[in-house]
PDB file of N, CA and C in Angstrom:
ATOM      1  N   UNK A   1     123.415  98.775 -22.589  1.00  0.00           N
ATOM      2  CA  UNK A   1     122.391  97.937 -22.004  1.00  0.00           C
ATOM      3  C   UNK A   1     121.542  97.349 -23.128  1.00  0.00           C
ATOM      4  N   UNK A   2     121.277  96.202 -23.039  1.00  0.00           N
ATOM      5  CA  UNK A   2     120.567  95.591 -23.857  1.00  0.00           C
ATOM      6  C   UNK A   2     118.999  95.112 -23.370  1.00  0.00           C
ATOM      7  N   UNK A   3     118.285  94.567 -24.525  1.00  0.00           N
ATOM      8  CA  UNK A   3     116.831  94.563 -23.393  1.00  0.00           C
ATOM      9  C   UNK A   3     116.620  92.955 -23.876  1.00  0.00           C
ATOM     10  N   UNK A   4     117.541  92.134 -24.356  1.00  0.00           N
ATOM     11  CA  UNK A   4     117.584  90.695 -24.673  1.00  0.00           C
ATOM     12  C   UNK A   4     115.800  90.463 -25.648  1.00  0.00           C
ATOM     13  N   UNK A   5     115.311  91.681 -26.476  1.00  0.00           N
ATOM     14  CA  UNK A   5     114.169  91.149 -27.084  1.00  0.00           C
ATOM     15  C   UNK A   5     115.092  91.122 -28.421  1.00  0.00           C
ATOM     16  N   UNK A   6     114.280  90.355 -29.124  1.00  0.00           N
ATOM     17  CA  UNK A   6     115.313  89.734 -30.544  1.00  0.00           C
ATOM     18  C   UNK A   6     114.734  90.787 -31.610  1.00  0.00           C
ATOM     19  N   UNK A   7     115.803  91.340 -32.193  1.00  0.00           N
ATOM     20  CA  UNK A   7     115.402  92.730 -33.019  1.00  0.00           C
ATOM     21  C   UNK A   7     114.712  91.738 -34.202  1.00  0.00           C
ATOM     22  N   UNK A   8     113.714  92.726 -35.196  1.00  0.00           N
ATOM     23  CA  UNK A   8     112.865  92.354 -36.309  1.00  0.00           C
ATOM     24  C   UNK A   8     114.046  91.940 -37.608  1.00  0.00           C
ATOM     25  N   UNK A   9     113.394  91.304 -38.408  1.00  0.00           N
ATOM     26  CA  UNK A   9     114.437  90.691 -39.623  1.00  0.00           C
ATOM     27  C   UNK A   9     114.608  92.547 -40.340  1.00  0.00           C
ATOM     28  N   UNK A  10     114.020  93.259 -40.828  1.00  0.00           N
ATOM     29  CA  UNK A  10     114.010  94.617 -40.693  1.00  0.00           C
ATOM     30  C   UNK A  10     115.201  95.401 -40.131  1.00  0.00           C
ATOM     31  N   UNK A  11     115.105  95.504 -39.106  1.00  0.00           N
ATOM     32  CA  UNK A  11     115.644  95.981 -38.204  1.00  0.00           C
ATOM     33  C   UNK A  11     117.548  95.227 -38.453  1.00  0.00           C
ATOM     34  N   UNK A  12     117.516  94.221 -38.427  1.00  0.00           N
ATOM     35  CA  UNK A  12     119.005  93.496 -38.727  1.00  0.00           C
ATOM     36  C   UNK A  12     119.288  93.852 -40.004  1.00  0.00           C
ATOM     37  N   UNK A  13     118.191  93.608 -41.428  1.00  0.00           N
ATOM     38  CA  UNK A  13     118.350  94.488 -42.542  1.00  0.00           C
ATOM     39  C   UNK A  13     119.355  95.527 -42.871  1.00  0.00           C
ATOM     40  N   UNK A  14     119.195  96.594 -41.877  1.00  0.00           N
ATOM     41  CA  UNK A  14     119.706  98.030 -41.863  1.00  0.00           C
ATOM     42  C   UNK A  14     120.554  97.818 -41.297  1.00  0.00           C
ATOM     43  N   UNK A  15     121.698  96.859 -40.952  1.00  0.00           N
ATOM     44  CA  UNK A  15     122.646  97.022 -40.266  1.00  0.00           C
ATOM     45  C   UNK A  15     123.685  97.069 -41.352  1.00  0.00           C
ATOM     46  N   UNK A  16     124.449  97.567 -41.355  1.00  0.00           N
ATOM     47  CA  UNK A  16     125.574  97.494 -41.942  1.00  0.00           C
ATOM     48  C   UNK A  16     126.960  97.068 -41.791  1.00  0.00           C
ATOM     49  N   UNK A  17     127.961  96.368 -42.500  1.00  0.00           N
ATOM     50  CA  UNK A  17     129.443  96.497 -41.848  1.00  0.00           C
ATOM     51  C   UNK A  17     130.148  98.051 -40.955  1.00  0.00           C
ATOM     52  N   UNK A  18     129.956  98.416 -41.566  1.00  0.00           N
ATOM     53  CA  UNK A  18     130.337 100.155 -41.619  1.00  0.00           C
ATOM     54  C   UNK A  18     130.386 100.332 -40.322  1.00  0.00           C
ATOM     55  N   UNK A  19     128.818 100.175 -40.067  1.00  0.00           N
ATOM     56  CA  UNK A  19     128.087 100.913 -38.266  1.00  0.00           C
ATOM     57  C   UNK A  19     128.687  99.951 -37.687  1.00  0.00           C
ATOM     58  N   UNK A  20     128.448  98.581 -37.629  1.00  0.00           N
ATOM     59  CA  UNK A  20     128.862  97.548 -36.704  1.00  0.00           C
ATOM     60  C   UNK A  20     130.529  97.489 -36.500  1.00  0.00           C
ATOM     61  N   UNK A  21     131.281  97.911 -37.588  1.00  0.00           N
ATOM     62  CA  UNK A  21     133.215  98.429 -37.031  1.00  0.00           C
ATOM     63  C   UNK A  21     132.955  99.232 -36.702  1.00  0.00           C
ATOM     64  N   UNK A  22     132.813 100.026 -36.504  1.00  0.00           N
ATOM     65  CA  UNK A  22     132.923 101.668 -36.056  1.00  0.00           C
ATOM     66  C   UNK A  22     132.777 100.844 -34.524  1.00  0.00           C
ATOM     67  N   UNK A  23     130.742 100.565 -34.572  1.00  0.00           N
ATOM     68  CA  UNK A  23     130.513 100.427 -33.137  1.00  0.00           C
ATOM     69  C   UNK A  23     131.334  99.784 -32.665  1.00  0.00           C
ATOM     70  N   UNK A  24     132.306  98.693 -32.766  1.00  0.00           N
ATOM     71  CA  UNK A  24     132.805  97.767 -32.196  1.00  0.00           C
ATOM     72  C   UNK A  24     134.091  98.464 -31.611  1.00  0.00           C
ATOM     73  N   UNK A  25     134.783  99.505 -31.833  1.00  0.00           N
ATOM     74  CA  UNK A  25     135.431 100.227 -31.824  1.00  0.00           C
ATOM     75  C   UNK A  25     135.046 100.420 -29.768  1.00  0.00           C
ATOM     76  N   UNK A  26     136.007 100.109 -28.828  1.00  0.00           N
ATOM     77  CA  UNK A  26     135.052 100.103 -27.599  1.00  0.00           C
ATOM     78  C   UNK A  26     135.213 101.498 -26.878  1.00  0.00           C
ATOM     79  N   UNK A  27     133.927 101.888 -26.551  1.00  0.00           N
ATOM     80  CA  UNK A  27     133.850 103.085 -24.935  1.00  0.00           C
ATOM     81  C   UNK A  27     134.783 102.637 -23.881  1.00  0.00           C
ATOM     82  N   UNK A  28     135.432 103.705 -23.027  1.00  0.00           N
ATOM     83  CA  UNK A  28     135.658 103.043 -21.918  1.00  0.00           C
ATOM     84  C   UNK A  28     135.391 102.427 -21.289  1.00  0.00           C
ATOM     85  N   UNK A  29     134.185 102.502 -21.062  1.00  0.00           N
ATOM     86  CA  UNK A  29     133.458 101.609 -19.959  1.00  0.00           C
ATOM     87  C   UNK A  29     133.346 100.023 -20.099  1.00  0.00           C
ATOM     88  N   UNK A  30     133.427  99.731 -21.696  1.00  0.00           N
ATOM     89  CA  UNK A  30     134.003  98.940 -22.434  1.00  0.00           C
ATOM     90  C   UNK A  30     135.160  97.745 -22.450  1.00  0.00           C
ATOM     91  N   UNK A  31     136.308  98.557 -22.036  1.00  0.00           N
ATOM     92  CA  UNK A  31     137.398  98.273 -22.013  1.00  0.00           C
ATOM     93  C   UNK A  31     138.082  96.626 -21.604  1.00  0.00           C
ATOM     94  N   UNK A  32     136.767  96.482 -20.930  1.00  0.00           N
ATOM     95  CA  UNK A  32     137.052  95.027 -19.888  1.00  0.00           C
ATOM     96  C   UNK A  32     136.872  93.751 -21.395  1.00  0.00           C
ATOM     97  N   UNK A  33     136.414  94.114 -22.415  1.00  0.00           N
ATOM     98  CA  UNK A  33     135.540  93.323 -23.740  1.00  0.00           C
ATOM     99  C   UNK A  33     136.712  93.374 -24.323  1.00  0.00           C
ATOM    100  N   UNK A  34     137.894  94.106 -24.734  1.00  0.00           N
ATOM    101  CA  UNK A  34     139.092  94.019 -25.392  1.00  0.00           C
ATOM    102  C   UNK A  34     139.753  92.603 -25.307  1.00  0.00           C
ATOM    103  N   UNK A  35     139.851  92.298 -26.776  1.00  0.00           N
ATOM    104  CA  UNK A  35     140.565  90.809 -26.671  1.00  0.00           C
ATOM    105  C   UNK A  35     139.863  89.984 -26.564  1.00  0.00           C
ATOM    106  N   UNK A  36     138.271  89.525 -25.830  1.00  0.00           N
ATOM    107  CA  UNK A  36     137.431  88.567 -25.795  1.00  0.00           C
ATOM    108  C   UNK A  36     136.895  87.992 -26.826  1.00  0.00           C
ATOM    109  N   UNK A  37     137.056  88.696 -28.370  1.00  0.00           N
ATOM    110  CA  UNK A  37     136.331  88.178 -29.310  1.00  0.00           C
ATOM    111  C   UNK A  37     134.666  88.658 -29.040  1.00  0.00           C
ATOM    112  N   UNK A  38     134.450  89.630 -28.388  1.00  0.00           N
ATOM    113  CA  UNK A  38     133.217  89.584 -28.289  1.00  0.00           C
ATOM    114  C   UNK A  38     132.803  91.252 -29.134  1.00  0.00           C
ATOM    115  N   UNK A  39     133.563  91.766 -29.577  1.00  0.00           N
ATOM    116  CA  UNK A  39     133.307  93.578 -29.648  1.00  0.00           C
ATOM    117  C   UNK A  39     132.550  93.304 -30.913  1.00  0.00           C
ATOM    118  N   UNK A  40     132.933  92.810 -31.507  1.00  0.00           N
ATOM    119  CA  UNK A  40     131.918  92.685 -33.086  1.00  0.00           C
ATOM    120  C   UNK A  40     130.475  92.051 -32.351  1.00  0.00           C
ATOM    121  N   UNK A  41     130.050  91.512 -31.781  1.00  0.00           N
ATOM    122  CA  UNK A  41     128.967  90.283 -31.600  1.00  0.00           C
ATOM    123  C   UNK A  41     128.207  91.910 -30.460  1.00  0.00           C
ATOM    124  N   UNK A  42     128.942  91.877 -30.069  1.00  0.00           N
ATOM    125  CA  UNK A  42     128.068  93.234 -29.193  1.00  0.00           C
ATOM    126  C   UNK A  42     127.761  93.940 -29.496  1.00  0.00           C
ATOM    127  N   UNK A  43     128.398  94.607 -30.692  1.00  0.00           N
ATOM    128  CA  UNK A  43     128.635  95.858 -31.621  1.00  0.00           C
ATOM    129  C   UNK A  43     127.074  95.888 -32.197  1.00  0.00           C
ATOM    130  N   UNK A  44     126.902  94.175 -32.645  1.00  0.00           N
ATOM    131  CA  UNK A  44     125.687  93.960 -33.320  1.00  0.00           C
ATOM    132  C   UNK A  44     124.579  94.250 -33.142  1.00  0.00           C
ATOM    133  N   UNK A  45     124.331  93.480 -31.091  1.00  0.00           N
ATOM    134  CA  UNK A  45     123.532  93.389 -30.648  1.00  0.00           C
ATOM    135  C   UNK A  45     122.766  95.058 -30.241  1.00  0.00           C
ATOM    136  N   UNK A  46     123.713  95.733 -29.624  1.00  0.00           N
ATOM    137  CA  UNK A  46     123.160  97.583 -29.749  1.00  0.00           C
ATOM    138  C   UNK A  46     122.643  98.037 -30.916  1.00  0.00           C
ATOM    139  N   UNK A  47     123.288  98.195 -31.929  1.00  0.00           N
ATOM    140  CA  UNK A  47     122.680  98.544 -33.027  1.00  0.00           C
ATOM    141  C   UNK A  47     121.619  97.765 -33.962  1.00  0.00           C
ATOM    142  N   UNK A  48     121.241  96.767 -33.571  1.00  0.00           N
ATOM    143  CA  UNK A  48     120.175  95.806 -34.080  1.00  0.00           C
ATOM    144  C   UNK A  48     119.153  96.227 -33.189  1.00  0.00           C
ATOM    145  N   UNK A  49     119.594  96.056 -31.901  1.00  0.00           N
ATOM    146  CA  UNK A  49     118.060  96.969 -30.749  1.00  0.00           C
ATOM    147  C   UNK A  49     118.107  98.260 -31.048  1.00  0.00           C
ATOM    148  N   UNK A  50     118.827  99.161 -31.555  1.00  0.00           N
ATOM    149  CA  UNK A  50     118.849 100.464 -31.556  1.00  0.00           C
ATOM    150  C   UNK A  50     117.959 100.749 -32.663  1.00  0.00           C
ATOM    151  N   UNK A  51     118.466  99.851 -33.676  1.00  0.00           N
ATOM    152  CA  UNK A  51     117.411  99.933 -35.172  1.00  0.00           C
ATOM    153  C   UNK A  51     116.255  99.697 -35.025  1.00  0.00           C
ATOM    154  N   UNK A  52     116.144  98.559 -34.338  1.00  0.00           N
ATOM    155  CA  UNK A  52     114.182  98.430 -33.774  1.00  0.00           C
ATOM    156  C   UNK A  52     113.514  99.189 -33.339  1.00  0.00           C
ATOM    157  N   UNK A  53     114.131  99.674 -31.958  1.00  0.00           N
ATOM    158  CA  UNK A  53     113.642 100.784 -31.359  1.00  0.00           C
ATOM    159  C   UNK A  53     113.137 102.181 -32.788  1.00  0.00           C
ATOM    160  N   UNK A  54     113.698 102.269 -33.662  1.00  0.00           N
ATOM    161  CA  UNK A  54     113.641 103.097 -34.457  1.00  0.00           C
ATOM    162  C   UNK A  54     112.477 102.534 -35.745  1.00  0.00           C
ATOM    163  N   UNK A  55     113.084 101.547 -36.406  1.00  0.00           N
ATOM    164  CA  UNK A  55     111.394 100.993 -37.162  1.00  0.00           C
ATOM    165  C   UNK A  55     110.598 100.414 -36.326  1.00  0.00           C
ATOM    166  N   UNK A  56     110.257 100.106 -35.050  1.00  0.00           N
ATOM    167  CA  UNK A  56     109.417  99.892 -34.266  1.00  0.00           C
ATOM    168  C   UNK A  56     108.698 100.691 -33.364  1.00  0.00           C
ATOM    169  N   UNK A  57     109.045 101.968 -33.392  1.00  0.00           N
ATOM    170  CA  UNK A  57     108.821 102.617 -32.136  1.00  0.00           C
ATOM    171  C   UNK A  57     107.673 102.271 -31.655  1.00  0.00           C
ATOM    172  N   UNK A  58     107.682 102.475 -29.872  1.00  0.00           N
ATOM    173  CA  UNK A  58     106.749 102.107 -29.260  1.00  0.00           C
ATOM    174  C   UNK A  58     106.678 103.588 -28.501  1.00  0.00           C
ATOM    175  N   UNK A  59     105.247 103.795 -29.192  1.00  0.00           N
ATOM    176  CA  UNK A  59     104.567 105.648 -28.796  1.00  0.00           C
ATOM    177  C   UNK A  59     104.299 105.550 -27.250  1.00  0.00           C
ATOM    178  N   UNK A  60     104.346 105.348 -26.902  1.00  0.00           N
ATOM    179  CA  UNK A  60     104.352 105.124 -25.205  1.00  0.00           C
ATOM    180  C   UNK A  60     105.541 105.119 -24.593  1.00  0.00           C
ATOM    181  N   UNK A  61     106.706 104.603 -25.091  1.00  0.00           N
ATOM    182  CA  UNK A  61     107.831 104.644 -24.876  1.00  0.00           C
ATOM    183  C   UNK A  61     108.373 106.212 -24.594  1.00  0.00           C
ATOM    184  N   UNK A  62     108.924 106.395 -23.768  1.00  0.00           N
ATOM    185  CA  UNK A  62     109.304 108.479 -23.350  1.00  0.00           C
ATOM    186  C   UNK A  62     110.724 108.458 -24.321  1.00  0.00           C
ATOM    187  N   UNK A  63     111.424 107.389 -24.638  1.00  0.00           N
ATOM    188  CA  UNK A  63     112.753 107.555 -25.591  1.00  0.00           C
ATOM    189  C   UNK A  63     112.270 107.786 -26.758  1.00  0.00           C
ATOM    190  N   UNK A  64     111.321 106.665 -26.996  1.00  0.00           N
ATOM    191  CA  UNK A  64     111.216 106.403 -28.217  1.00  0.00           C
ATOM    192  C   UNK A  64     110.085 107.087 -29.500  1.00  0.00           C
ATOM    193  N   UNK A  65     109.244 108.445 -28.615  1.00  0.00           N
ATOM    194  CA  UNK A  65     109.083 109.040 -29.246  1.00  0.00           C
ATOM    195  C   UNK A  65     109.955 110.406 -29.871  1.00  0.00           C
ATOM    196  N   UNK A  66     109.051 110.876 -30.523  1.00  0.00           N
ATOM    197  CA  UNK A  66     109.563 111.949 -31.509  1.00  0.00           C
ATOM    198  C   UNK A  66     108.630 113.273 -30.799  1.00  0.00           C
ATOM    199  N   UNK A  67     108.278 113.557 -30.138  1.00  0.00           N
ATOM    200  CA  UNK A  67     107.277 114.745 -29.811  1.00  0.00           C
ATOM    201  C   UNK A  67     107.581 116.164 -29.890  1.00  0.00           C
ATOM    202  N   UNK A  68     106.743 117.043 -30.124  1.00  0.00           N
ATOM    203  CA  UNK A  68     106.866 118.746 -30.253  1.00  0.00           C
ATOM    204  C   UNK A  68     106.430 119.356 -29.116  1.00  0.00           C
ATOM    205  N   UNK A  69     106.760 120.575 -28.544  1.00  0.00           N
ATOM    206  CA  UNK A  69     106.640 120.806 -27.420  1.00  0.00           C
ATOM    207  C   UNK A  69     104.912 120.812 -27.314  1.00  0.00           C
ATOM    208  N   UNK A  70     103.668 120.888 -28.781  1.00  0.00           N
ATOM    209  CA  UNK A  70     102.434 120.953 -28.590  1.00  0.00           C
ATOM    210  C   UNK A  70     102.404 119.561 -28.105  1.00  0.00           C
ATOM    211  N   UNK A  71     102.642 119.113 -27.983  1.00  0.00           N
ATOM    212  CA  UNK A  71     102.061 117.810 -27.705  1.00  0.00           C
ATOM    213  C   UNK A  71     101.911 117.537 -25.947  1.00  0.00           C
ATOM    214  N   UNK A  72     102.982 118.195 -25.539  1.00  0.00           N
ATOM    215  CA  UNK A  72     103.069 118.507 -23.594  1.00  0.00           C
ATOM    216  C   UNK A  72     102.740 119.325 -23.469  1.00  0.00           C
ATOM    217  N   UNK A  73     102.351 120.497 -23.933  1.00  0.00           N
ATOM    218  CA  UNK A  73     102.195 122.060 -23.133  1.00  0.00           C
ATOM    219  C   UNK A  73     101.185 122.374 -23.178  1.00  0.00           C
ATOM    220  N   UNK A  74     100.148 122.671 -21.876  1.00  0.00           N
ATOM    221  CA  UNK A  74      98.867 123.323 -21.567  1.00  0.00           C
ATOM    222  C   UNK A  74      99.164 124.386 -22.882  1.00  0.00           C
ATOM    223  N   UNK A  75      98.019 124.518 -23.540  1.00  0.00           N
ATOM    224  CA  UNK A  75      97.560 125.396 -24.594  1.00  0.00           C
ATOM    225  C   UNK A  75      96.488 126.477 -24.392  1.00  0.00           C
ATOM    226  N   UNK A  76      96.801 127.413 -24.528  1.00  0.00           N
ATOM    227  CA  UNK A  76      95.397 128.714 -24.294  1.00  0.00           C
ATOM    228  C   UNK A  76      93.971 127.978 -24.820  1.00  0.00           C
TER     229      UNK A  76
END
């Protein structure tokens, strides 16, 4: 799933060939994208939002933090 916001110049930065074959490499669920010319261009688009999500995090976000259980748990 994608969230169609345009990842940071940053964020595309850190992409690599490497991650983007691998990713392109398809899931089952996938399968229907075989042959379209599209597995590289998609490959991109996940891991360019995936990277944002990561130098961007948004602390409000429930994925996209990092939290310790002090941070939720009634404390004595």
């Amino acid at each position: 799933m994608t969230t169609q916001k345009k990842p940071s110049p940053e964020a595309l930065a850190n992409l690599t060939e490497a991650n983007v074959g691998t990713r392109a490499e398809l899931l089952p669920e996938e399968e229907a994208m075989r042959g379209s010319g599209m597995e590289k261009v998609a490959a991109e688009v996940i891991l360019a939002e995936s990277e944002e999500r990561t130098v961007n995090a948004d602390p409000d976000d429930a994925q996209g933090g990092h939290r310790q259980s002090s941070d939720t748990a009634d404390l004595p």
